[in-house]
Structure formats: C-alpha cells, structure tokens
N, C-alpha and C. Protein backbone atom coordinates (compact mmCIF):
# COMPACT_ATOMS: atom_id res chain seq x y z
N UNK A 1 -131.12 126.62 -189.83
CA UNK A 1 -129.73 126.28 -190.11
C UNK A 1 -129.07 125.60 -188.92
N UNK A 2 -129.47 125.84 -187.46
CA UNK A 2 -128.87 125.39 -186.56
C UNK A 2 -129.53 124.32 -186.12
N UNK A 3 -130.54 123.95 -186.96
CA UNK A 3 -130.88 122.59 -186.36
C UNK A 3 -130.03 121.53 -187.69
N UNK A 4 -129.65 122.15 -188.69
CA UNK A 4 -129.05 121.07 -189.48
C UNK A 4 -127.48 120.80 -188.80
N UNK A 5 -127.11 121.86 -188.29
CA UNK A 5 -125.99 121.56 -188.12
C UNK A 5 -125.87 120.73 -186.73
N UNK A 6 -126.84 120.79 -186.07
CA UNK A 6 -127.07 120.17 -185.49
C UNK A 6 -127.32 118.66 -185.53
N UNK A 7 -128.05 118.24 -186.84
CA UNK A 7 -128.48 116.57 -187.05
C UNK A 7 -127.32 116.41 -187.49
N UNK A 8 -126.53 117.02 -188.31
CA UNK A 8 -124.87 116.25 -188.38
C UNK A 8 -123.87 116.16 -187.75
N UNK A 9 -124.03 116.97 -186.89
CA UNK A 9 -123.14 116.75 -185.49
C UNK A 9 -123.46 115.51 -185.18
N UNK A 10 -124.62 115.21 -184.53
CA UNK A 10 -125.65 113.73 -184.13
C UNK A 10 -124.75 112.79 -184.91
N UNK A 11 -125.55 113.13 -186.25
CA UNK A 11 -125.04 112.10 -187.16
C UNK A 11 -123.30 111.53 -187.13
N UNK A 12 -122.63 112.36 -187.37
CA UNK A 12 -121.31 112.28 -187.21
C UNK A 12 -120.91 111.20 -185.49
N UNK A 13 -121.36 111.76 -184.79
CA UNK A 13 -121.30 111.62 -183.57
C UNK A 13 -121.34 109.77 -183.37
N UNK A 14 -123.09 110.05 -183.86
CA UNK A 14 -123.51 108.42 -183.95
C UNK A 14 -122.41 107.28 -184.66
N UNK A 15 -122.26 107.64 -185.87
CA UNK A 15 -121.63 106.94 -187.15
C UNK A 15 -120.67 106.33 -186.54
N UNK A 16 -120.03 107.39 -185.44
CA UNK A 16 -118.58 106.80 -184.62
C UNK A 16 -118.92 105.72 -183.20
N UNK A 17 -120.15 105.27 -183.03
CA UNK A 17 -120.81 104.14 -181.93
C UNK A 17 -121.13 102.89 -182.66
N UNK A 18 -119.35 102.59 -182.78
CA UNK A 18 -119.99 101.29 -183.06
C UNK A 18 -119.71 100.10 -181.89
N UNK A 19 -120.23 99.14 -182.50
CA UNK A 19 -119.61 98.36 -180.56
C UNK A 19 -118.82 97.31 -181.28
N UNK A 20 -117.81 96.58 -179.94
CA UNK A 20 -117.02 95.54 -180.26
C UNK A 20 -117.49 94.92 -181.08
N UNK A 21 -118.57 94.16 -181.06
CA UNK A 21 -119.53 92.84 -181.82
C UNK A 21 -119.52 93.77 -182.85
N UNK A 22 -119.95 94.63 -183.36
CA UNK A 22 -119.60 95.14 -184.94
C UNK A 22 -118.73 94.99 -185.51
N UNK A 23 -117.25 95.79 -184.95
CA UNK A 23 -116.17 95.51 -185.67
C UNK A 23 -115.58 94.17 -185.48
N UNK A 24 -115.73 93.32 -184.67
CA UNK A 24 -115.51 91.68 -185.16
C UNK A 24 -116.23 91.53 -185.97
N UNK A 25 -117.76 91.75 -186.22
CA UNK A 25 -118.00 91.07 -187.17
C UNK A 25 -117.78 91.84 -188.59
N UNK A 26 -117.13 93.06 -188.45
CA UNK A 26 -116.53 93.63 -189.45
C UNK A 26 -115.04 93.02 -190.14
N UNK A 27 -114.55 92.44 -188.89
CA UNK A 27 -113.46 92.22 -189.13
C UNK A 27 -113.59 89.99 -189.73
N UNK A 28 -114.55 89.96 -190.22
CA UNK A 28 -114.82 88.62 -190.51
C UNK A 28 -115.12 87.41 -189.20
N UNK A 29 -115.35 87.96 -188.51
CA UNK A 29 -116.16 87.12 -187.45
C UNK A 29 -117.70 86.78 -187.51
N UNK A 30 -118.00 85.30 -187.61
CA UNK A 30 -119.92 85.21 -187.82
C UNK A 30 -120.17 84.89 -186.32
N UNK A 31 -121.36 85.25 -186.56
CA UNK A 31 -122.43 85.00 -185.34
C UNK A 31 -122.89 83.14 -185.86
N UNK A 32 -122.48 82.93 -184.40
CA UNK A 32 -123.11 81.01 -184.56
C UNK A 32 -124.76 80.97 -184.51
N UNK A 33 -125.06 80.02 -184.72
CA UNK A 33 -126.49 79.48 -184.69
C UNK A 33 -127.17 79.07 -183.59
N UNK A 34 -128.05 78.60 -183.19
CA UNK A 34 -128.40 78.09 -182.17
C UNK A 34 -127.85 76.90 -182.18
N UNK A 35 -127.86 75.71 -182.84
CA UNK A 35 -127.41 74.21 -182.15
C UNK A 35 -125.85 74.44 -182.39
N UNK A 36 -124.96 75.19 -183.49
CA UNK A 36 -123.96 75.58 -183.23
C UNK A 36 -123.08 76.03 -181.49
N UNK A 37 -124.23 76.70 -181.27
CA UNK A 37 -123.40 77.39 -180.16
C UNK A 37 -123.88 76.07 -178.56
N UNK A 38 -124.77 75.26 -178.65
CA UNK A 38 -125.33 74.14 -178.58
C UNK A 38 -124.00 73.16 -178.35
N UNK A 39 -123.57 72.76 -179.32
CA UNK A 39 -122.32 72.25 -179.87
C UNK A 39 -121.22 72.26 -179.34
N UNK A 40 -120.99 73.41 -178.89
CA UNK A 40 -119.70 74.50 -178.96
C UNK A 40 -119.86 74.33 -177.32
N UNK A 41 -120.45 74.20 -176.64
CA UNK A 41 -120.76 74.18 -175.12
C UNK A 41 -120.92 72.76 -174.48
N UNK A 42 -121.74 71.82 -174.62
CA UNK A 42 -122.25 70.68 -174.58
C UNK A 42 -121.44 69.67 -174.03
N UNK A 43 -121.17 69.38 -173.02
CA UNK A 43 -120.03 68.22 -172.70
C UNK A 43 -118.99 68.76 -172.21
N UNK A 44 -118.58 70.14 -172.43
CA UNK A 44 -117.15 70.42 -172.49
C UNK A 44 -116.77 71.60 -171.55
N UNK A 45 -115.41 71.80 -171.84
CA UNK A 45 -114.40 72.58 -170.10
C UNK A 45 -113.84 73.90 -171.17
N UNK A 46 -114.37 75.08 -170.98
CA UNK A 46 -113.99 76.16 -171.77
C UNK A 46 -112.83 77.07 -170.29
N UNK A 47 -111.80 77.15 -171.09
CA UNK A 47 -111.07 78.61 -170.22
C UNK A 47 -111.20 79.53 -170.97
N UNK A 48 -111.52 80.82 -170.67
CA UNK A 48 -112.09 81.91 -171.25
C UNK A 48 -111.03 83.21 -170.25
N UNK A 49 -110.66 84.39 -170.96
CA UNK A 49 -110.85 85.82 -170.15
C UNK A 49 -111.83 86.29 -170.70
N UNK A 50 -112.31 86.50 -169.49
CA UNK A 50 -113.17 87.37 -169.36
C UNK A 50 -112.77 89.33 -169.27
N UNK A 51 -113.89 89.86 -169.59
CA UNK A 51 -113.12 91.32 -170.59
C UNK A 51 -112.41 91.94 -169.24
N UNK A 52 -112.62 91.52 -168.25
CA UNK A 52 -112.12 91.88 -166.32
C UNK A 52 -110.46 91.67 -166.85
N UNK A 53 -109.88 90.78 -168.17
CA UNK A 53 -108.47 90.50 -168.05
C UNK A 53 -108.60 89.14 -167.11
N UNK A 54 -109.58 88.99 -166.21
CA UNK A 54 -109.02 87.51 -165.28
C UNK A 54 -109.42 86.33 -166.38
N UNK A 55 -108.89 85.27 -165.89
CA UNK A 55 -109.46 84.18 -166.28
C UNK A 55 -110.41 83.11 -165.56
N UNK A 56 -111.11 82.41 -166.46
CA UNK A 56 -111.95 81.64 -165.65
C UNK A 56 -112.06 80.16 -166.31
N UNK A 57 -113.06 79.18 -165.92
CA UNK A 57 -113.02 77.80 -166.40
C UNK A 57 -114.60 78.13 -166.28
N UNK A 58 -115.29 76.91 -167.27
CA UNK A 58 -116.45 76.44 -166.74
C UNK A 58 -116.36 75.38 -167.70
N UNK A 59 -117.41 74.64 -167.07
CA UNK A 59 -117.98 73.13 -167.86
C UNK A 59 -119.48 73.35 -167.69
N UNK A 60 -119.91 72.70 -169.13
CA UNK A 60 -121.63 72.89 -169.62
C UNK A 60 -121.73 71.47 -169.87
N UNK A 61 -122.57 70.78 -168.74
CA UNK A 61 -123.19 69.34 -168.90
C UNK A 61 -124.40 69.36 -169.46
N UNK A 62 -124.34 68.24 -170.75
CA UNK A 62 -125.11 68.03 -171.49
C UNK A 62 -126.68 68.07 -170.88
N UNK A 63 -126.84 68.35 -169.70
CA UNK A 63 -128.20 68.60 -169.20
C UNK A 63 -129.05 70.07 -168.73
N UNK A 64 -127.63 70.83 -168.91
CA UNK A 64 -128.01 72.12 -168.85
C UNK A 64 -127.51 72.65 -167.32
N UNK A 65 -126.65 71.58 -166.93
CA UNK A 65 -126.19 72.44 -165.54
C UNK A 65 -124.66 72.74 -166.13
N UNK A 66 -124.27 73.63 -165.16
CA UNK A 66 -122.62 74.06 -165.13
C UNK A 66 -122.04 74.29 -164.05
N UNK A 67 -120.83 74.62 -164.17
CA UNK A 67 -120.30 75.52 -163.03
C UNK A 67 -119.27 76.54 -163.76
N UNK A 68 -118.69 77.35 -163.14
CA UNK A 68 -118.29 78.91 -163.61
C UNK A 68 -117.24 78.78 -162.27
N UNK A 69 -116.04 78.93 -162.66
CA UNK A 69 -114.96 79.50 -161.60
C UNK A 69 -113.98 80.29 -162.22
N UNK A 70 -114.02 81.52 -161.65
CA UNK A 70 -113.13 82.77 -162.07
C UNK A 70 -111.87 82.00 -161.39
N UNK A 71 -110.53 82.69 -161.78
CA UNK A 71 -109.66 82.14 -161.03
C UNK A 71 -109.16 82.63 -159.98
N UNK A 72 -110.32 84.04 -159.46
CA UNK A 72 -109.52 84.56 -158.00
C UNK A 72 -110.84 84.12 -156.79
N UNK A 73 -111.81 83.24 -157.49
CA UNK A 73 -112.85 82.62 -156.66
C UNK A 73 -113.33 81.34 -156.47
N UNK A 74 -114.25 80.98 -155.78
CA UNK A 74 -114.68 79.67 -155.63
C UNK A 74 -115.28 79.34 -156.84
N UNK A 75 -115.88 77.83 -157.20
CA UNK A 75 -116.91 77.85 -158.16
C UNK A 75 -118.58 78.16 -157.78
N UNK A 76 -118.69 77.97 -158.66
CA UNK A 76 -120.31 78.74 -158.60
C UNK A 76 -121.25 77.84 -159.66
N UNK A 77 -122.06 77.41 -159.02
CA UNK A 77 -122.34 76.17 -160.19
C UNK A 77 -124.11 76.24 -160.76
N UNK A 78 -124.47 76.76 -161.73
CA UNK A 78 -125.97 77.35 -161.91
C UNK A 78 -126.29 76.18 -163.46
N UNK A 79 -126.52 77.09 -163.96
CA UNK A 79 -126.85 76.61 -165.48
C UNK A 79 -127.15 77.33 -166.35
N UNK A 80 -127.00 76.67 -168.11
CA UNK A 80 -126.86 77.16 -169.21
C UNK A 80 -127.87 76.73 -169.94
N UNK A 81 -128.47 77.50 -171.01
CA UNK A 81 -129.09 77.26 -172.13
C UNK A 81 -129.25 77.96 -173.12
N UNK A 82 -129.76 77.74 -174.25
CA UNK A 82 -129.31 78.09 -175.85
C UNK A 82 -130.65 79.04 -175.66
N UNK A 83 -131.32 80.02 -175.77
CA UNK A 83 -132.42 80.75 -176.17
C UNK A 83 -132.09 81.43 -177.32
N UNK A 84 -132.63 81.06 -178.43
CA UNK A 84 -132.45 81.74 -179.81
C UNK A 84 -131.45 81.48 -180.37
N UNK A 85 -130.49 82.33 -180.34
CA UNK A 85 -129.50 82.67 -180.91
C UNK A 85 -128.19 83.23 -180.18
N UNK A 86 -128.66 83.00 -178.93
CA UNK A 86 -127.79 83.22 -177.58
C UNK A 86 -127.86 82.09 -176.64
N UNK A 87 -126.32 82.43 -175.78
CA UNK A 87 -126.26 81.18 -174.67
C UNK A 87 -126.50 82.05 -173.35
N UNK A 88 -127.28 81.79 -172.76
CA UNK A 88 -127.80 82.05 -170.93
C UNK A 88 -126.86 81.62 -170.30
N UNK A 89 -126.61 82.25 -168.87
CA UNK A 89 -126.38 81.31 -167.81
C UNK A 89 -127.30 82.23 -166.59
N UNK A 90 -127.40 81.33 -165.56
CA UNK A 90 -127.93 81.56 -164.65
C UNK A 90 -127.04 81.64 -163.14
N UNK A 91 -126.34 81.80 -162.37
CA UNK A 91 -125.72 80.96 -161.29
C UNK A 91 -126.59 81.82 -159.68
N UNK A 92 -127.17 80.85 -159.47
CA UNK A 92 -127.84 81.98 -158.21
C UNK A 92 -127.08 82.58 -157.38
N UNK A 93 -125.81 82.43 -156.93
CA UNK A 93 -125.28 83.06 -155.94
C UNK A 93 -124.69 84.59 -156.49
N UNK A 94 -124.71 84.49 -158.24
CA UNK A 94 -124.18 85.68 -158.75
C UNK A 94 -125.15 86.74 -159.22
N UNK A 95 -125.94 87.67 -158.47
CA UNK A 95 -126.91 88.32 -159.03
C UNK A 95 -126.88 88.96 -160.64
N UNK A 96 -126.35 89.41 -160.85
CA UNK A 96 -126.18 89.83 -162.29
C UNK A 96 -126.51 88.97 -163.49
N UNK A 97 -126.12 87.21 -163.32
CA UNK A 97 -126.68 86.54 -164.25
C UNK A 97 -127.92 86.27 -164.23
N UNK A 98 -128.91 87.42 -163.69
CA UNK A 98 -130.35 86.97 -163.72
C UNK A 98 -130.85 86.74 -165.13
N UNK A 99 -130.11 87.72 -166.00
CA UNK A 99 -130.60 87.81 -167.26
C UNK A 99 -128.99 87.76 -168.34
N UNK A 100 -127.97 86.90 -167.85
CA UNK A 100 -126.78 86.84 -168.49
C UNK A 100 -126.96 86.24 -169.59
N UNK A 101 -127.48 86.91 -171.31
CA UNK A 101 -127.66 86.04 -172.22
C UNK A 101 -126.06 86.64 -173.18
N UNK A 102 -125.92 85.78 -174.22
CA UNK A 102 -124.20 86.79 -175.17
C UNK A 102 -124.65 85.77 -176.68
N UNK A 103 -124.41 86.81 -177.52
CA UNK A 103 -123.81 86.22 -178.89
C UNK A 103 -122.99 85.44 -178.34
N UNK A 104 -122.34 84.64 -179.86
CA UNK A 104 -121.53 84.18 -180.00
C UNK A 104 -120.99 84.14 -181.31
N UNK A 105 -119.55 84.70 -181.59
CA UNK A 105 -118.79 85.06 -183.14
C UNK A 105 -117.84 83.55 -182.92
N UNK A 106 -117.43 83.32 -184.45
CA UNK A 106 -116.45 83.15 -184.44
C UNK A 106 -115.29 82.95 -186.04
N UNK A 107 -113.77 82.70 -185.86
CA UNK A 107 -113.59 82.97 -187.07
C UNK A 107 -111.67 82.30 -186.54
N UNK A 108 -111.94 81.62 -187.87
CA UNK A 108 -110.60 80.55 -187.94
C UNK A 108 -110.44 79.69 -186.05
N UNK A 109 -111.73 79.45 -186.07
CA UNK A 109 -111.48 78.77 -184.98
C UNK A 109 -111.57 79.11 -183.36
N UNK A 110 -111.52 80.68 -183.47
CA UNK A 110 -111.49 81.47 -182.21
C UNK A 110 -112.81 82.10 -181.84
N UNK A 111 -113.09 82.28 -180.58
CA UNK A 111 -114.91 82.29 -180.71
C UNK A 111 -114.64 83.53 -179.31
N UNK A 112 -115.24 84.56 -179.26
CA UNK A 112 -116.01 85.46 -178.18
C UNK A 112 -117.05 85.23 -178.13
N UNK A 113 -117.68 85.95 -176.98
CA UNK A 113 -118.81 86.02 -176.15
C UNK A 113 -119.08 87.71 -176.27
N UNK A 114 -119.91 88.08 -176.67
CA UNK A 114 -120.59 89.15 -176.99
C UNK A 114 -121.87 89.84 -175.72
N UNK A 115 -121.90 90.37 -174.80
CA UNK A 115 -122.82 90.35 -173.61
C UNK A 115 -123.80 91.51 -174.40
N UNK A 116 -125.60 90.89 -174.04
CA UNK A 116 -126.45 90.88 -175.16
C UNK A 116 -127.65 91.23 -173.33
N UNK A 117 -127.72 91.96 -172.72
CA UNK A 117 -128.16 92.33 -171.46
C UNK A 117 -127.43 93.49 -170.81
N UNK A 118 -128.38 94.39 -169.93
CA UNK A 118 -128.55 95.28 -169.28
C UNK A 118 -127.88 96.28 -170.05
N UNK A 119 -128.66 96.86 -171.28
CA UNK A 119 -127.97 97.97 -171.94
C UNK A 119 -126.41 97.89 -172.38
N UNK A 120 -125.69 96.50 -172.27
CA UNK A 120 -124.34 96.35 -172.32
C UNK A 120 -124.38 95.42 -173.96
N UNK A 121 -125.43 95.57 -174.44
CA UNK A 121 -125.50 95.23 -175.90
C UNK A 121 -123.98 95.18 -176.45
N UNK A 122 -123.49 94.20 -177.14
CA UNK A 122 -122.33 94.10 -178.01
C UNK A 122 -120.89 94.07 -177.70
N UNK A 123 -120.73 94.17 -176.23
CA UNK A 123 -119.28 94.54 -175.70
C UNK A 123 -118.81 93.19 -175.49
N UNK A 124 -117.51 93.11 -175.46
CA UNK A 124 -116.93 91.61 -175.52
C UNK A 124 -117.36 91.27 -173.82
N UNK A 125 -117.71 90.02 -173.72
CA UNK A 125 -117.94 89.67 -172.31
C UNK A 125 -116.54 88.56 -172.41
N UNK A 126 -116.24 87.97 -173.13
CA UNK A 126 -115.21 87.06 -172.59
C UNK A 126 -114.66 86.16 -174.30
N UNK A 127 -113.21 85.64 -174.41
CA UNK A 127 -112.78 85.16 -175.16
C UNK A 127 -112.27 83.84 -174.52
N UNK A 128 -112.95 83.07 -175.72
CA UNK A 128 -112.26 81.60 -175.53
C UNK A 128 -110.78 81.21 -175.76
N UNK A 129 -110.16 80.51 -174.72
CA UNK A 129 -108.79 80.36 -175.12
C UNK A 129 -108.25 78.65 -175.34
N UNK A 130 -109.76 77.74 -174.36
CA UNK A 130 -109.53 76.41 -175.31
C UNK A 130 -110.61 75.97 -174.56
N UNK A 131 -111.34 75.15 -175.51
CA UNK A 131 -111.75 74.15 -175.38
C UNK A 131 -111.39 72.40 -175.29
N UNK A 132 -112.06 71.76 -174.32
CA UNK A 132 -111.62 70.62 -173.88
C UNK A 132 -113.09 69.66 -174.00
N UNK A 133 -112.95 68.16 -174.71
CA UNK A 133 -114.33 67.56 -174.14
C UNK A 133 -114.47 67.24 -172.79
N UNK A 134 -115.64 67.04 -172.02
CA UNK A 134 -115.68 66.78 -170.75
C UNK A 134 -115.44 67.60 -169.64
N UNK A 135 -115.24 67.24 -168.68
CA UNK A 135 -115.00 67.86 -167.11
C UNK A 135 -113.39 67.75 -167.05
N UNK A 136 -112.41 68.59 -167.55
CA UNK A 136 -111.31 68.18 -167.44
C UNK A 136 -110.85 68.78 -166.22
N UNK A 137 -111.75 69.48 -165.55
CA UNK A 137 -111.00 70.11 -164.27
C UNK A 137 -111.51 69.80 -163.15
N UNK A 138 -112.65 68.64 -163.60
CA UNK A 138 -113.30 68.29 -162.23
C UNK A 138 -114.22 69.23 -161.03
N UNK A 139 -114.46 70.32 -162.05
CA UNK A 139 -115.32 71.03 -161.34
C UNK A 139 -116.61 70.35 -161.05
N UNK A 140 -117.11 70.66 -159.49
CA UNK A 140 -118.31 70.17 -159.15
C UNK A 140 -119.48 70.69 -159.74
N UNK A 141 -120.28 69.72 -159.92
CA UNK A 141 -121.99 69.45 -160.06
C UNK A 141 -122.91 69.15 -159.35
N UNK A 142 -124.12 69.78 -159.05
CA UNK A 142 -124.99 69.22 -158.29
C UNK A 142 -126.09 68.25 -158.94
C-alpha cells in the first residue's frame, strides 16, 4: 500500500514538471524547422532579452560567423549554425557556449529561444524583440 501511495505522490509530483518550452508550446507556439530557423537568422541584427532580464544584439552572417553583445559587455564574436532542428553558437571567449544549442518557437510573429544543453532542457534562454536585415549595428567581424 505504501509503495502505491507512493507512485502517486511521484506521479502527481511529476505531472506538475512541466518546462517553459511546453507551456508555450501549449499556449500555441510551434517549434521552427531547420531552414526556417536558417531564415530567421541569416543576414540579420536580432535584439533579444535574454532570461538574465539584460538585453543583447547579435548579427548572424550568412557564412556562419557572428557576434553576440550583451549590453553591459564588449562583443564577442564566434559563430552560428543550424544542427537539426536547433541553432548553435559557439563564441570562444565564452566557455559555456561549448555546447550552446536552443529550439526555436514561434507564434503571431514573436519567436523565443528555448536552451536545449547542460540539463537546462526547455527553459526560455532569450526572447526576440526585433529583427533587422543586415549589420544594423555595425558590430564587428572577423
């Protein structure tokens, strides 16, 4: 008897873990595609918060380099790519993006970043607040 009441405790327990990326996509948010999210990056100057509350900029050149500047730091300039069904980045000076891969939702136009690495499965990593074509901020490239 005390092990049943036990698996429904669990159970109960579990039922209530769901993560951000669930209830967006509960709440009518899709997961993009690969050349979608391809698309959505490619050429262009995203300002994003990031889930820190700060904000940041980056630009993704159509060759797979970028740069990344929070707005209480320098830039940091590594690179991006599409693996699967997720977007990478890399920036060497930032250890943590060794393995920085994220979904990507979106819905009436508004798109998050879903962080999909180090056991941090599904939690919002950052929301888009606009997109721009090009380098509109002139962040450097190597």
């Amino acid at each position: 008897m005390g092990r049943i009441v036990a698996a429904a405790l669990l159970s109960a327990t579990l039922a209530g873990c769901v993560t951000a990326k669930e209830r967006h996509l509960d709440d009518g948010y899709q997961l993009l595609a690969n050349e979608e999210i391809r698309q959505l990056h490619a050429g262009k100057t995203h300002q994003v918060e990031l889930a820190s509350g700060r904000t940041a900029t980056a630009f993704f050149h159509e060759d797979g380099r970028s740069t990344f500047k929070r707005s209480d730091r320098v830039a940091e300039q590594g690179k991006w790519e599409v693996r699967g069904e997720r977007i990478c980045f890399v920036y060497p000076d930032i250890p943590a993006t060794k393995d920085n891969c994220h979904t990507v939702a979106e819905r009436n136009g508004q798109y998050i970043l879903f962080k999909e690495y180090s056991g941090r499965s599904g939690n919002v990593s950052a929301k888009v607040l606009s997109i721009s074509l090009g380098n509109t901020q002139g962040l450097p490239l190597d």
